[in-house]
Protein backbone atom coordinates (compact mmCIF):
# COMPACT_ATOMS: atom_id res chain seq x y z
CA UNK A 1 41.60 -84.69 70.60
CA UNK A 2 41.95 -84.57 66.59
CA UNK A 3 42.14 -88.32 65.13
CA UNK A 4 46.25 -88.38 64.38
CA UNK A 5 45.19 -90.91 61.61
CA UNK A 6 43.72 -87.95 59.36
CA UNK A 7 47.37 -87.08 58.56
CA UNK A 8 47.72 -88.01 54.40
CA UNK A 9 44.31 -87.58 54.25
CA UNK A 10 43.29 -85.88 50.63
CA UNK A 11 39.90 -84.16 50.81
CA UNK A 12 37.93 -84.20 47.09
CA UNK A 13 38.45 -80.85 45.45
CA UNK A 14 36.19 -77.98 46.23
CA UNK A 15 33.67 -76.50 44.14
CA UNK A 16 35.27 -73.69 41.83
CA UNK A 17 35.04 -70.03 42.45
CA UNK A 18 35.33 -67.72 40.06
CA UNK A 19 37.33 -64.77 41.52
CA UNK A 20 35.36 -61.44 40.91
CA UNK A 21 36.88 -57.90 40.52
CA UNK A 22 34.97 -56.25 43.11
CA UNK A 23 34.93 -59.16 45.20
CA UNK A 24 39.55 -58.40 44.54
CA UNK A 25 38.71 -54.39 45.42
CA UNK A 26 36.36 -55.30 48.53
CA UNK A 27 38.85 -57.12 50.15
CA UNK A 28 41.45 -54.93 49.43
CA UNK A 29 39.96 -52.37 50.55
CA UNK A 30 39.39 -54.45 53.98
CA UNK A 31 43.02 -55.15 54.33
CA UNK A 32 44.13 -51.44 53.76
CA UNK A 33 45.46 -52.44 50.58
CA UNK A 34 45.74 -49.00 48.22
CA UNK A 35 47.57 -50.56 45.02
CA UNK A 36 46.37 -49.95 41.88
CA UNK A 37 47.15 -53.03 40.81
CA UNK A 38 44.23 -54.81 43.31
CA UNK A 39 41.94 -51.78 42.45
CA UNK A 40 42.21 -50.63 39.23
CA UNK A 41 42.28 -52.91 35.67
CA UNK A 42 44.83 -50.20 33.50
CA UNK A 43 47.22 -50.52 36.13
CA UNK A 44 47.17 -53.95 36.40
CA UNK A 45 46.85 -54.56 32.49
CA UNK A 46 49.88 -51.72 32.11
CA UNK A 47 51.74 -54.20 34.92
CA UNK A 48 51.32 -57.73 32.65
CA UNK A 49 48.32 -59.02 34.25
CA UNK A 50 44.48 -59.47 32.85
CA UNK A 51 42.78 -57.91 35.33
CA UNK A 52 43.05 -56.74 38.72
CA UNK A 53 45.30 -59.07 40.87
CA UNK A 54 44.33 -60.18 44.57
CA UNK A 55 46.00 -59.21 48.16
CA UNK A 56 48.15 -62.35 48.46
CA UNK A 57 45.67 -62.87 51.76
CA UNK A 58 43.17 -63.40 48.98
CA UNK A 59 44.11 -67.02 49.25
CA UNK A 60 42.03 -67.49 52.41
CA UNK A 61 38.82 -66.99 50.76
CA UNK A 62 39.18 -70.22 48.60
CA UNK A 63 41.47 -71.91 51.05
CA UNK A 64 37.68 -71.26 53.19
CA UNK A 65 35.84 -74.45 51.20
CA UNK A 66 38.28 -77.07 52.32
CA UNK A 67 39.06 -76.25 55.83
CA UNK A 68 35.11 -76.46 55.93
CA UNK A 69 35.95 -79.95 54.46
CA UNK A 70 38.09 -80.90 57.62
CA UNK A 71 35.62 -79.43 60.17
CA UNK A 72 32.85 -81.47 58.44
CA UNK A 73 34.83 -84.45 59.16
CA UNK A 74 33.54 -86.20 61.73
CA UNK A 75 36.17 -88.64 62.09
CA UNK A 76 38.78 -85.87 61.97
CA UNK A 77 37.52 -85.08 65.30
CA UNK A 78 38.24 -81.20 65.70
CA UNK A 79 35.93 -79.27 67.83
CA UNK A 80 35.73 -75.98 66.23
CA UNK A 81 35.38 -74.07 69.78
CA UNK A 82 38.36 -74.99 70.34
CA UNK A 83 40.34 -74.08 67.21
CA UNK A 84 42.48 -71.12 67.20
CA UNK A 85 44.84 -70.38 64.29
CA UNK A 86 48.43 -70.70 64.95
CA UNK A 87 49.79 -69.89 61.79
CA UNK A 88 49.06 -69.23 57.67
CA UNK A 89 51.50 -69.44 54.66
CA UNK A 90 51.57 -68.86 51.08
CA UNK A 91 53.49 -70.14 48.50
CA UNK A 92 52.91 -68.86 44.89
CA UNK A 93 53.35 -69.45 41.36
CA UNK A 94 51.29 -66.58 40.16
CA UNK A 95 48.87 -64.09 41.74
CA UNK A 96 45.47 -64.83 41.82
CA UNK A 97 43.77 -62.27 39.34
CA UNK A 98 40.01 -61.88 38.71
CA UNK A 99 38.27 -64.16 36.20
CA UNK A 100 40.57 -67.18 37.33
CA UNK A 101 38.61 -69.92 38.57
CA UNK A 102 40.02 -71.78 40.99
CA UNK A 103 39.56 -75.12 43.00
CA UNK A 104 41.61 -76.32 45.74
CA UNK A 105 42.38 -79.58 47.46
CA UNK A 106 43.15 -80.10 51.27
CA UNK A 107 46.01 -82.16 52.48
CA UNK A 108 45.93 -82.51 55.75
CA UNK A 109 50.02 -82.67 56.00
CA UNK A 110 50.74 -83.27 59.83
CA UNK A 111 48.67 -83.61 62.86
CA UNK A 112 50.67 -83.38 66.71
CA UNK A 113 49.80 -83.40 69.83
CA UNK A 114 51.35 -80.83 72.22
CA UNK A 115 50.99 -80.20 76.17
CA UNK A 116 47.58 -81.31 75.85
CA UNK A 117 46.46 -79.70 72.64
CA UNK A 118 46.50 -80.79 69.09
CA UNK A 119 48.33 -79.16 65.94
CA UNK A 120 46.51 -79.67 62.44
CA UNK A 121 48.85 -78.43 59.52
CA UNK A 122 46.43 -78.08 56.54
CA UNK A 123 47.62 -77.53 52.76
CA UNK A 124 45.27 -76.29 50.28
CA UNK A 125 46.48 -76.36 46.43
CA UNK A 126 44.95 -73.86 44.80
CA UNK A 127 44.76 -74.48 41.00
CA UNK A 128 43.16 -72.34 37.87
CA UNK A 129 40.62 -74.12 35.38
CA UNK A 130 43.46 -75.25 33.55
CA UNK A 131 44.78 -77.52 36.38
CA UNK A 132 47.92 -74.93 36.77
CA UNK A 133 48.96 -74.31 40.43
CA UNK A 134 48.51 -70.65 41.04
CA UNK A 135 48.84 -70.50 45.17
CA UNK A 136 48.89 -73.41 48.54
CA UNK A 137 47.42 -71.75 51.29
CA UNK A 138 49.02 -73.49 54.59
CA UNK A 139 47.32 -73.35 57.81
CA UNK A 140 48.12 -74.41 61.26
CA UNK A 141 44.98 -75.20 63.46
CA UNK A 142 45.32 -75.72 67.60
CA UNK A 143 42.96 -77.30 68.92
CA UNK A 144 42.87 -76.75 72.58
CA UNK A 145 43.05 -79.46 74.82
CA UNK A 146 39.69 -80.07 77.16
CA UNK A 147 40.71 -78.10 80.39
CA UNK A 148 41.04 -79.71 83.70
């Protein structure tokens, strides 16, 4: 069972990562994503934006770092067998475009227990090098419940 007490907890900010163009195009590419603007630089310069911008899924690969923050957590208490992912939201203030370097910060936000199993609602702020919120990356973790 997850430790309810981890609810409020703040994890330290991640390391950065700098967001790569092909690193943008590979994963678009993964998610079946044929824009220009997460392929091709013109078309995303011609559109407002420095470079290509990122699949708003893109968020996952930096939300990544501080989930492994909360698994790490011993006194959290989540198995990771037993995690399946019940949900994931975004809510942005600007896509994530390559050469932004971002770090992000895990709230845990709420942590129930239902019919046996255990609900972790993680928020990750995502911010740029200039401290400026770009995305928060909300997942729901269940951890199921030992059997029998």
């Amino acid at each position: 069972m997850v430790n309810p007490e981890i609810q409020g907890r703040v994890y330290p900010p991640t390391a950065s990562y700098l967001v790569g163009r092909e690193k943008v195009r590979e994963f678009a590419r993964a998610v079946g994503s044929a824009s220009p603007l997460h392929l091709d630089p013109e078309a995303a310069r011609a559109a407002g934006h420095a470079d290509v911008i990122a699949p708003p899924t893109f968020a996952v690969v930096v939300q990544e770092a501080t989930l492994a923050q909360l698994l790490a957590d011993d006194e959290a208490g989540v198995d990771f067998t037993r995690v399946v992912h019940g949900d994931q939201r975004f809510s942005y203030t600007r896509p994530i475009v390559a050469g932004d370097e971002l770090t992000a910060t895990l709230t845990i936000a709420a942590v129930k227990q239902l019919g046996g199993h255990s609900m972790v609602t993680a928020s990750s702020a995502i911010t740029d090098a200039a401290g400026e919120h770009v995305v928060t990356a909300i997942s729901t973790l269940v951890v199921r419940g030992e059997e029998g």
